[in-house]
PDB file of N, CA and C in Angstrom:
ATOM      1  N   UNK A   1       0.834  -1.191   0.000  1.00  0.00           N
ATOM      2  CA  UNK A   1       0.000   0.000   0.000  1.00  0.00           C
ATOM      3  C   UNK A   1       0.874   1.249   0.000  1.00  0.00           C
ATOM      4  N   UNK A   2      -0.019   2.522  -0.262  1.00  0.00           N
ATOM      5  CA  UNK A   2       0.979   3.522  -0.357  1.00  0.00           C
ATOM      6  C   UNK A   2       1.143   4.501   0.806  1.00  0.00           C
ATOM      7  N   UNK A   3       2.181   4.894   1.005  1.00  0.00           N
ATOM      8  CA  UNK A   3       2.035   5.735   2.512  1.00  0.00           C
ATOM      9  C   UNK A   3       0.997   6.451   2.355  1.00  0.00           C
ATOM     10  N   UNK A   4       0.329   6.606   3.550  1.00  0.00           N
ATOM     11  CA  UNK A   4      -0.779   7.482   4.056  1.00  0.00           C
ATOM     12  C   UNK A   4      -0.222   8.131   5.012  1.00  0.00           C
ATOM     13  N   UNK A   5      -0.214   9.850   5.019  1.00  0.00           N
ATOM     14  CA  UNK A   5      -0.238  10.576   6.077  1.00  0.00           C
ATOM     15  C   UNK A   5      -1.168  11.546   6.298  1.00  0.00           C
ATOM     16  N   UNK A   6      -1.912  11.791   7.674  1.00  0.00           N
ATOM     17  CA  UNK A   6      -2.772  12.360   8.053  1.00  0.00           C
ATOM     18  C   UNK A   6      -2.118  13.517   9.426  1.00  0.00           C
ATOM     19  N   UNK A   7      -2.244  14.603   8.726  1.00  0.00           N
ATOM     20  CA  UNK A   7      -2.263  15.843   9.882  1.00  0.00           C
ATOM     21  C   UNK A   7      -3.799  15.922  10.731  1.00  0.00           C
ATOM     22  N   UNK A   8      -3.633  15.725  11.638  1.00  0.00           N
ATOM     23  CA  UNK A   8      -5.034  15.790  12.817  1.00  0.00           C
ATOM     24  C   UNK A   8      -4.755  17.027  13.894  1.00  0.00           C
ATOM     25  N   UNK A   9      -5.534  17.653  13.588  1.00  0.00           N
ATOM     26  CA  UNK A   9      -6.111  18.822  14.796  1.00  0.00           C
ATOM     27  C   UNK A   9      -7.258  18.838  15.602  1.00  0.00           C
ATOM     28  N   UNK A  10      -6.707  18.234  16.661  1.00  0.00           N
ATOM     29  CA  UNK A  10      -7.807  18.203  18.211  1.00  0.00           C
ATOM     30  C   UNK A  10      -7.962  19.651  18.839  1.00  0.00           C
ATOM     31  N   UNK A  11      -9.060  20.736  19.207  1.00  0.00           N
ATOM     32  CA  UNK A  11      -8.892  21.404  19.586  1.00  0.00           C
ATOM     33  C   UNK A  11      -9.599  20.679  21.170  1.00  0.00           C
ATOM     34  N   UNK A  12      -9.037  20.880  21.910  1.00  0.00           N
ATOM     35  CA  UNK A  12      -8.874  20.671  23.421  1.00  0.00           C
ATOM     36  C   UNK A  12      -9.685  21.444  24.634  1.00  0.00           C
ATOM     37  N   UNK A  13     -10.434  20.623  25.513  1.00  0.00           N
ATOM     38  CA  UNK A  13     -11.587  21.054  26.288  1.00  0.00           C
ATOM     39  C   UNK A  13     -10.373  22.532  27.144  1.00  0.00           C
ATOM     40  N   UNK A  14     -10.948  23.896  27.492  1.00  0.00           N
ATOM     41  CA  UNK A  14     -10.136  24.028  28.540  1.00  0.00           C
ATOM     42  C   UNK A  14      -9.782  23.885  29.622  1.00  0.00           C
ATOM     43  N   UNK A  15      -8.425  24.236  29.946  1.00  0.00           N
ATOM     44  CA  UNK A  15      -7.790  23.743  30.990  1.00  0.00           C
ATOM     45  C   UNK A  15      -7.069  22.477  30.834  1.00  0.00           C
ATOM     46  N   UNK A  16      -7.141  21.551  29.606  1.00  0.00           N
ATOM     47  CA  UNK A  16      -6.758  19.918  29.252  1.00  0.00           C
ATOM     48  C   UNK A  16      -5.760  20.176  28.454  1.00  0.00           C
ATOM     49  N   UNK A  17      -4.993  21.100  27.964  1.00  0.00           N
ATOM     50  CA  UNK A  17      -4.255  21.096  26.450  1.00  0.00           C
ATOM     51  C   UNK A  17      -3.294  19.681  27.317  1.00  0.00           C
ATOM     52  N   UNK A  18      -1.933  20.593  28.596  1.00  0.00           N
ATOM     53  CA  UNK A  18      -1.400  20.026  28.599  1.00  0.00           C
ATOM     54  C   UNK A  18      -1.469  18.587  29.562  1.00  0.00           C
ATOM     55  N   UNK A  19      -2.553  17.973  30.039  1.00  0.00           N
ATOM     56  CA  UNK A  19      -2.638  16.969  30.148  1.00  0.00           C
ATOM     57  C   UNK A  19      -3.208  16.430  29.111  1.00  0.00           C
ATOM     58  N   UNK A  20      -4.084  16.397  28.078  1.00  0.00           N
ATOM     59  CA  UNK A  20      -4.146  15.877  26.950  1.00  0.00           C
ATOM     60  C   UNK A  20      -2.566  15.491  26.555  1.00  0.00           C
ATOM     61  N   UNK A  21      -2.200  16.240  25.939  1.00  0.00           N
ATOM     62  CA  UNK A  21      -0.765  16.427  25.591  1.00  0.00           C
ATOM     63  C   UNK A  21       0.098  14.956  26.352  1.00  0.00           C
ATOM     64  N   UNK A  22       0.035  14.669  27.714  1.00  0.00           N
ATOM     65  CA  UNK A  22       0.756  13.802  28.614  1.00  0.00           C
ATOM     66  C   UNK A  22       0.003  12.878  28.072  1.00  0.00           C
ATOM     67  N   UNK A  23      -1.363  12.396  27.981  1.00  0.00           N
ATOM     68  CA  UNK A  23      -1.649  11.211  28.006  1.00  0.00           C
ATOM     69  C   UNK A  23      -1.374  10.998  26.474  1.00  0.00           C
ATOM     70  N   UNK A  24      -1.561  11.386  25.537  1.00  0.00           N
ATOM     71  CA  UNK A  24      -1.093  11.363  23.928  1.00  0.00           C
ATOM     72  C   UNK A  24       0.200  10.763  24.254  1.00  0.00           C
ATOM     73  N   UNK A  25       1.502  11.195  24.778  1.00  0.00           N
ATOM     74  CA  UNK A  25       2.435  10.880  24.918  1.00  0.00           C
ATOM     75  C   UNK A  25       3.104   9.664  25.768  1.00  0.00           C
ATOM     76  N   UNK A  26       1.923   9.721  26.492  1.00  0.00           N
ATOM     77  CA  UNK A  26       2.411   8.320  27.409  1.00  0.00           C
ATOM     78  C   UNK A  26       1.775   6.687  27.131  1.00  0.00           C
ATOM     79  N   UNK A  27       0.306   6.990  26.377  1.00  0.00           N
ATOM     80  CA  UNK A  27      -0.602   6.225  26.085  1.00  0.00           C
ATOM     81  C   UNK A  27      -0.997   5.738  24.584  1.00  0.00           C
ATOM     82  N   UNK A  28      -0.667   6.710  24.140  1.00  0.00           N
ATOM     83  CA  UNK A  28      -1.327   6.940  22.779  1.00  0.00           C
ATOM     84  C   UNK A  28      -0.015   6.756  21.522  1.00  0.00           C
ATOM     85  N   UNK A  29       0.792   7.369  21.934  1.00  0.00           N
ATOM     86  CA  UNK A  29       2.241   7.110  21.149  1.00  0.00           C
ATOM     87  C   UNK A  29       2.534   6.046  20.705  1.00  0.00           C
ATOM     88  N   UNK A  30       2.815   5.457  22.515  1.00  0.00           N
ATOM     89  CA  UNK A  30       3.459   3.819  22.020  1.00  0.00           C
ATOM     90  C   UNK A  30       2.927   2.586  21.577  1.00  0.00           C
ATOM     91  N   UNK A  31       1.422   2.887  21.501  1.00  0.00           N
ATOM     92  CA  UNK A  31       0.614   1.601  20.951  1.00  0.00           C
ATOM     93  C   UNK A  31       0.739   2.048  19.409  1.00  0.00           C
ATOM     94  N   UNK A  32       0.749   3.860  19.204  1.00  0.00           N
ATOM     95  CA  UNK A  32       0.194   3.551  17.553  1.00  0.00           C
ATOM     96  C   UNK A  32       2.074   3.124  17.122  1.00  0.00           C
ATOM     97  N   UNK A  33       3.378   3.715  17.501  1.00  0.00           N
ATOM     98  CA  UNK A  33       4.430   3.006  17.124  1.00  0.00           C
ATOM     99  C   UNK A  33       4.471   1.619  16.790  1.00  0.00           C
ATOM    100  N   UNK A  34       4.083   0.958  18.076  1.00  0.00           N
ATOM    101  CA  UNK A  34       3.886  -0.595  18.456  1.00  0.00           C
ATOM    102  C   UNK A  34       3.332  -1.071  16.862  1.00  0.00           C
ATOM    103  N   UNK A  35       1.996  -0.553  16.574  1.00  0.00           N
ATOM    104  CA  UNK A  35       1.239  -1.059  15.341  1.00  0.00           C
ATOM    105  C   UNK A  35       1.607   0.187  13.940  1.00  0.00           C
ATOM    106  N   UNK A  36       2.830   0.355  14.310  1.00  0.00           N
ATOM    107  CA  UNK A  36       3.932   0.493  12.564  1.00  0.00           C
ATOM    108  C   UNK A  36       3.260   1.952  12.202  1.00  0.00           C
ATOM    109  N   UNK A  37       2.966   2.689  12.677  1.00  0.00           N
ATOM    110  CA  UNK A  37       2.698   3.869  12.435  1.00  0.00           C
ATOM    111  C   UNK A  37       3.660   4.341  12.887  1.00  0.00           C
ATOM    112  N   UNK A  38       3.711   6.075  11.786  1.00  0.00           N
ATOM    113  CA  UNK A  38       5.059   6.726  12.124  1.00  0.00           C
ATOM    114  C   UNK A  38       4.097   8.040  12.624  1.00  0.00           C
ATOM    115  N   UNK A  39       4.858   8.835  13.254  1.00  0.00           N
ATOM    116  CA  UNK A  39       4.512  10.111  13.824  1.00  0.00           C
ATOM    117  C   UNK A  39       5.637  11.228  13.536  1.00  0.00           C
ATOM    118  N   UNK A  40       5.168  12.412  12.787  1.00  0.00           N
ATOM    119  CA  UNK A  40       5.993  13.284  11.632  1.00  0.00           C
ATOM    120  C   UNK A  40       6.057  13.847  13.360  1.00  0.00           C
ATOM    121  N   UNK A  41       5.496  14.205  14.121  1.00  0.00           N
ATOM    122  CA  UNK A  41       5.891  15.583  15.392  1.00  0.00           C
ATOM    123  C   UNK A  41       4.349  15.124  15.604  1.00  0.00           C
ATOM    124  N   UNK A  42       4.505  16.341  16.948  1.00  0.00           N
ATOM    125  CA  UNK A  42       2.978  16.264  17.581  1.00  0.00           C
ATOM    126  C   UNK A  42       3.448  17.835  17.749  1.00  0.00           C
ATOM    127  N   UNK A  43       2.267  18.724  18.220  1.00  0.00           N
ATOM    128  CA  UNK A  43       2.625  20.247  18.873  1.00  0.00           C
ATOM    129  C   UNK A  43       1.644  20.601  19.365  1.00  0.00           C
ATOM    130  N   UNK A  44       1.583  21.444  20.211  1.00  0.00           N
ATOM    131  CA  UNK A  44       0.177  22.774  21.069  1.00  0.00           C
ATOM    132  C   UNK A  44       0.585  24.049  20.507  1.00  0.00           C
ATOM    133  N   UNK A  45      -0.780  24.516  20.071  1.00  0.00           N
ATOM    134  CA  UNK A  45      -1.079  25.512  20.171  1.00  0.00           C
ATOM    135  C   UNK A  45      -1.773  26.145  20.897  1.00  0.00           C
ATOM    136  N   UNK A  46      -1.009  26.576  21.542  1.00  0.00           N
ATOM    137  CA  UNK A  46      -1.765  27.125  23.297  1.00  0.00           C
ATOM    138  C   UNK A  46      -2.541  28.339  22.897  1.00  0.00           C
ATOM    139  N   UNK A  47      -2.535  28.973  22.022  1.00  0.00           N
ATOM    140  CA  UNK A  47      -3.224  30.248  21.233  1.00  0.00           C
ATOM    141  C   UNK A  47      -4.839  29.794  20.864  1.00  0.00           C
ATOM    142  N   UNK A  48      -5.035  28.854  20.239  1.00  0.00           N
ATOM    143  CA  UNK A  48      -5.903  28.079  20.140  1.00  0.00           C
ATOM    144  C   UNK A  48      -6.456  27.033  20.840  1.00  0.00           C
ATOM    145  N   UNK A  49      -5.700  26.377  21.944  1.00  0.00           N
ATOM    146  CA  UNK A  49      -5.921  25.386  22.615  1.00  0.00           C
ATOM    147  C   UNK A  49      -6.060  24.119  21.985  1.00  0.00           C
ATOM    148  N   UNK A  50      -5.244  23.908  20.535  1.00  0.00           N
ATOM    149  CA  UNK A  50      -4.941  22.943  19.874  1.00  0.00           C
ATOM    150  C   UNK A  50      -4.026  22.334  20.205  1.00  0.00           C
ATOM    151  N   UNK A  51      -4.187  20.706  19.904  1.00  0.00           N
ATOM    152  CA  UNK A  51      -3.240  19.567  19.997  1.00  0.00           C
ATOM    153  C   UNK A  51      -3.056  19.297  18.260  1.00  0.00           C
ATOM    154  N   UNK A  52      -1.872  19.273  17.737  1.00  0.00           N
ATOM    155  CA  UNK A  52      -1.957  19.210  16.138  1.00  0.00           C
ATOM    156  C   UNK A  52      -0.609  17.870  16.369  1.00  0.00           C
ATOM    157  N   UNK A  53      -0.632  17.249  15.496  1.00  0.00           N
ATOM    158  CA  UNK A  53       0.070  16.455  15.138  1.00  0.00           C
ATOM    159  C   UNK A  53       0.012  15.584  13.379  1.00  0.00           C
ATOM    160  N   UNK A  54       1.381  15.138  13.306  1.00  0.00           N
ATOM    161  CA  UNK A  54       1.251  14.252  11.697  1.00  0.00           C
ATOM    162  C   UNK A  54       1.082  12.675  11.819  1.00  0.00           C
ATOM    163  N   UNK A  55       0.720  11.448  11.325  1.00  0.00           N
ATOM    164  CA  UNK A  55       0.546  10.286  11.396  1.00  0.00           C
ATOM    165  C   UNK A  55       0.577   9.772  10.307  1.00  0.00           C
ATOM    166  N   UNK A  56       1.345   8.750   9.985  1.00  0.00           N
ATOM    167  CA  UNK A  56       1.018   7.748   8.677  1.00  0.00           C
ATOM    168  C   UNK A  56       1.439   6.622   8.802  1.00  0.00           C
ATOM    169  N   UNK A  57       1.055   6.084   7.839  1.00  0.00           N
ATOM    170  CA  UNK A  57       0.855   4.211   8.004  1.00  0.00           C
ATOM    171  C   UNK A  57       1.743   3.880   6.526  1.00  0.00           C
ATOM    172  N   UNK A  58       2.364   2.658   6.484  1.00  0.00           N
ATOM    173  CA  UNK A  58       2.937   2.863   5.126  1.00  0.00           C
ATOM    174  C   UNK A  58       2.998   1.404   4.951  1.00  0.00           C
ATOM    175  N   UNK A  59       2.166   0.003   5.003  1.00  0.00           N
ATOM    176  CA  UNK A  59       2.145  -1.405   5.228  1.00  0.00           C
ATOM    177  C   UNK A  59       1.050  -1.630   4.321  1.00  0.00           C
ATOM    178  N   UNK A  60       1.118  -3.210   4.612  1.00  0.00           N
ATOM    179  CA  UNK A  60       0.195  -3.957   3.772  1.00  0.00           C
ATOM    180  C   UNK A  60      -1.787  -3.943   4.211  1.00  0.00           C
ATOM    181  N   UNK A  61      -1.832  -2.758   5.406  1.00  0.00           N
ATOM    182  CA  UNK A  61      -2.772  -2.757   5.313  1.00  0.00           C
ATOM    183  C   UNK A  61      -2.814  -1.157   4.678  1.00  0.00           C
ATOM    184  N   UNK A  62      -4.439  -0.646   4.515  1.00  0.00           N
ATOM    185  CA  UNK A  62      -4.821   0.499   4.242  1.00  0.00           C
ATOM    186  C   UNK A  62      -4.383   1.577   5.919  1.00  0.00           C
ATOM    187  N   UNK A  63      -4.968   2.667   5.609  1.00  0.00           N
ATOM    188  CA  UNK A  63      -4.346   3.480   6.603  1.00  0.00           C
ATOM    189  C   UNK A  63      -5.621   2.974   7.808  1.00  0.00           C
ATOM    190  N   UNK A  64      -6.761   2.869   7.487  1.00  0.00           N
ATOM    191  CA  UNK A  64      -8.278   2.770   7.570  1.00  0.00           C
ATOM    192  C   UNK A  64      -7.956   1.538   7.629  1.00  0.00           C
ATOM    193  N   UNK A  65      -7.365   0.060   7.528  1.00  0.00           N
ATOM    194  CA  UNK A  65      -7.738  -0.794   7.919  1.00  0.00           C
ATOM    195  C   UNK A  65      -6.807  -0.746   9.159  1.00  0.00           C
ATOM    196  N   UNK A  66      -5.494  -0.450   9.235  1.00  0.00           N
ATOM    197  CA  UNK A  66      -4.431  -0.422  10.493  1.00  0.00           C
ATOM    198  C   UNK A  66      -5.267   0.512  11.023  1.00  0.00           C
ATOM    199  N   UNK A  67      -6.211   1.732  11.124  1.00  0.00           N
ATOM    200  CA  UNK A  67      -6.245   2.708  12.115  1.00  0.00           C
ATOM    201  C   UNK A  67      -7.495   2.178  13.082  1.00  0.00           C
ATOM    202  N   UNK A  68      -8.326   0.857  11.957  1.00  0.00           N
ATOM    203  CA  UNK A  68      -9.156   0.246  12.940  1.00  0.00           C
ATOM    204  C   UNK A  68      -8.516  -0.690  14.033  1.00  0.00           C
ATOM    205  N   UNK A  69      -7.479  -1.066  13.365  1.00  0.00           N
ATOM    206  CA  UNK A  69      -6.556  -2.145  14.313  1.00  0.00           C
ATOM    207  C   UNK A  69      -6.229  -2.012  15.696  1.00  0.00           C
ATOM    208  N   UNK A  70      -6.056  -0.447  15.490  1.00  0.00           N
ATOM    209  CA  UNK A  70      -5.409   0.159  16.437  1.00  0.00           C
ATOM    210  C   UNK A  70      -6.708   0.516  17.438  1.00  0.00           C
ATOM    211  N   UNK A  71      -7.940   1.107  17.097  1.00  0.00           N
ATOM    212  CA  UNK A  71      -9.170   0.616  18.185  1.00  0.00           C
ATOM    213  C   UNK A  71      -9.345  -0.264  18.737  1.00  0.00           C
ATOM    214  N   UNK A  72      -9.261  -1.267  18.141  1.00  0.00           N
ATOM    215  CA  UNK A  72      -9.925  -2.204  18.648  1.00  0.00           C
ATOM    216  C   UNK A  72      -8.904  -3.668  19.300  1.00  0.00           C
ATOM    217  N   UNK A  73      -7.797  -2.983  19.130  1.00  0.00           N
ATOM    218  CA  UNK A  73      -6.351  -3.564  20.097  1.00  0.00           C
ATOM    219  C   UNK A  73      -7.122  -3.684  21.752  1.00  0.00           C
ATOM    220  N   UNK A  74      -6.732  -4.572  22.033  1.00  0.00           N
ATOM    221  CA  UNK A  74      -7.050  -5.187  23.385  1.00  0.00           C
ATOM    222  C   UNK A  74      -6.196  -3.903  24.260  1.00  0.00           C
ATOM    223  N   UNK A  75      -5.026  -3.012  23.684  1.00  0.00           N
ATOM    224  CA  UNK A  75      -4.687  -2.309  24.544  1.00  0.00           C
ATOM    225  C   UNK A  75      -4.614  -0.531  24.355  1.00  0.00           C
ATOM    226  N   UNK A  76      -5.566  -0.491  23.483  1.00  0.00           N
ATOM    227  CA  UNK A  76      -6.227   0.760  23.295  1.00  0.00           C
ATOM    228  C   UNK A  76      -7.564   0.557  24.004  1.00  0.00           C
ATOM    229  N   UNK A  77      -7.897  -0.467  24.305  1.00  0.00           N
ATOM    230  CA  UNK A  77      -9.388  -0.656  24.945  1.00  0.00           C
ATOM    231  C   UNK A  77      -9.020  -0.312  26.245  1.00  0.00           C
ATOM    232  N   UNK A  78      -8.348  -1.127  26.971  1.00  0.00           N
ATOM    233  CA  UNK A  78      -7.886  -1.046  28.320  1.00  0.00           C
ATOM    234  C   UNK A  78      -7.275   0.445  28.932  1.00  0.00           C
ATOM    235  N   UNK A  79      -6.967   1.250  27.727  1.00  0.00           N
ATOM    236  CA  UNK A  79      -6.098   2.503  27.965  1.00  0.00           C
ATOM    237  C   UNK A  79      -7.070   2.911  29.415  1.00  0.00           C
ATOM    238  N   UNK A  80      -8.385   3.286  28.972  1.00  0.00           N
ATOM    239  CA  UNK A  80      -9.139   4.188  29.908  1.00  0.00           C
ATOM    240  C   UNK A  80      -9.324   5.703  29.426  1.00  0.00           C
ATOM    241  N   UNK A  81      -8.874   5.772  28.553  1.00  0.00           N
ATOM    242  CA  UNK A  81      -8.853   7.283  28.043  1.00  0.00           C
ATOM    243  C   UNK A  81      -9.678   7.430  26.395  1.00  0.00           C
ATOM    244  N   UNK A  82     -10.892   8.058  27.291  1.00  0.00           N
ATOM    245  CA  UNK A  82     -12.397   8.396  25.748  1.00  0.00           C
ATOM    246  C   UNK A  82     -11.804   9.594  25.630  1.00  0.00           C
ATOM    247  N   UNK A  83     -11.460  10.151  24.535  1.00  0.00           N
ATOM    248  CA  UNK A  83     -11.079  10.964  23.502  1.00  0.00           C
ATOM    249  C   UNK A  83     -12.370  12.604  24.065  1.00  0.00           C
ATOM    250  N   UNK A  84     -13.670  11.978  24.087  1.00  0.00           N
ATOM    251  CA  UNK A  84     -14.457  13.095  24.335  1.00  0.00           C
ATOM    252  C   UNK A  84     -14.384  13.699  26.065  1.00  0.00           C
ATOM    253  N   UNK A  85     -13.348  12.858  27.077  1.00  0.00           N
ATOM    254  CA  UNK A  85     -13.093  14.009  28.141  1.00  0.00           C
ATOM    255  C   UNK A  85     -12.503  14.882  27.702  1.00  0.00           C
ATOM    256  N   UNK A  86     -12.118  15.045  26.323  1.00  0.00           N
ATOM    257  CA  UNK A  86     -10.706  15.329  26.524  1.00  0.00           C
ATOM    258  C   UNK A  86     -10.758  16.428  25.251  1.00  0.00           C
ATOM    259  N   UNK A  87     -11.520  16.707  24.143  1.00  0.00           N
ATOM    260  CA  UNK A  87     -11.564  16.678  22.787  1.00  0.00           C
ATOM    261  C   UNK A  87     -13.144  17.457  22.414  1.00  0.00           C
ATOM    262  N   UNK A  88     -12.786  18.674  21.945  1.00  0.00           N
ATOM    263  CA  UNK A  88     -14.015  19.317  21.897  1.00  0.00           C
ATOM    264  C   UNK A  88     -14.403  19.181  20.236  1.00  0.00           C
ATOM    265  N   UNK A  89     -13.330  19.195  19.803  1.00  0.00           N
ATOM    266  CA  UNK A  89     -13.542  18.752  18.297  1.00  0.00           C
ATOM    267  C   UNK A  89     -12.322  18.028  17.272  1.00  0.00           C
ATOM    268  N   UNK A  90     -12.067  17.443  16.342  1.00  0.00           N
ATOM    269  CA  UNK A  90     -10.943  16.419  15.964  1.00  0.00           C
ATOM    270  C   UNK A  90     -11.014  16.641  14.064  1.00  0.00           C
ATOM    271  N   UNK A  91     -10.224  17.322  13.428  1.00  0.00           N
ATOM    272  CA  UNK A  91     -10.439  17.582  12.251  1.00  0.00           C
ATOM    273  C   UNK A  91      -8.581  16.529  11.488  1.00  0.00           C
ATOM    274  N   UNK A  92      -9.063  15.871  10.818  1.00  0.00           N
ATOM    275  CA  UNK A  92      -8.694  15.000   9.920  1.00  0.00           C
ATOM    276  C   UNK A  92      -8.274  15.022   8.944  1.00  0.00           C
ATOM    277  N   UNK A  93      -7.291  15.611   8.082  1.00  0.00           N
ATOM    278  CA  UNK A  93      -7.022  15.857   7.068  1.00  0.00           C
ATOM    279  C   UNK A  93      -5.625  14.755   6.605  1.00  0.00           C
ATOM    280  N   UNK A  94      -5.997  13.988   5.408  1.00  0.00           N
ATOM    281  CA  UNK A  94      -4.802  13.362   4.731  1.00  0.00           C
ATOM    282  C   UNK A  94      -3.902  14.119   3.679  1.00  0.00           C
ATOM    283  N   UNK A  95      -2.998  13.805   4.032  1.00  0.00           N
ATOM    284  CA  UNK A  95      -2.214  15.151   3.090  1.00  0.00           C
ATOM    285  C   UNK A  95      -0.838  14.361   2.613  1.00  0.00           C
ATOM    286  N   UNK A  96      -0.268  15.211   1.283  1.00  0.00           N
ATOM    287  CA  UNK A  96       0.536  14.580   0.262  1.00  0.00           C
ATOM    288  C   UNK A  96       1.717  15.256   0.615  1.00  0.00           C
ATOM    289  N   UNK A  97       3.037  14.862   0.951  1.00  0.00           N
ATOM    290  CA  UNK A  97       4.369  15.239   0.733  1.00  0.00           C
ATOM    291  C   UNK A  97       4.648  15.400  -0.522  1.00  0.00           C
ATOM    292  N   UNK A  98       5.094  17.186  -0.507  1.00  0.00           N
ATOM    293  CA  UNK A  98       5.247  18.190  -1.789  1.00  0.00           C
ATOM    294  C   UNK A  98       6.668  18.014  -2.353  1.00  0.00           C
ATOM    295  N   UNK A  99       7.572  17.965  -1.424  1.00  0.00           N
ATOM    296  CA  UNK A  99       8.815  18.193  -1.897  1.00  0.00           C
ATOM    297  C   UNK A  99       9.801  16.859  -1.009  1.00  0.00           C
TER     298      UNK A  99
END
């Protein structure tokens, strides 16, 4: 399959940027690594109260079949962490490396 990368912008309940931010990093990182996803950076925009980051998948599954994988992993279940304490809105964009 062909790399897929997706820039995602969470804008963040207030008061959560930077614990959002911790649990992304402590929870959320190492399972999507674990299941062969790469991560271009993550960042805050504390101006906005955005969590922005890059993601892509580049294997024999689709980006959409690994990104279900990654739900429904016995240890994304167990995490404990629903996206909507945390996540006032989540915008999705797949995007093409220009140069």
């Amino acid at each position: 399959m062909a790399k897929t990368t997706q820039l995602r912008i969470y804008t963040v309940r207030d008061g959560l940027l930077d614990e959002w931010a911790q649990r992304w990093k402590a929870d959320i990182l190492p399972l999507r690594l674990e299941l062969g996803f790469a991560i271009g950076g993550a960042w805050v925009d504390r101006e906005h109260n955005q969590f922005v980051w890059l993601i892509s998948y580049e294997g024999p599954e689709t980006f959409a079949e690994r990104n279900a994988m990654y739900w429904d992993s016995p240890a994304r279940r167990s995490m404990d962490l629903d996206p909507d304490d945390y996540l006032v809105s989540t915008e999705e964009r797949t995007v093409e490396e220009w140069y």
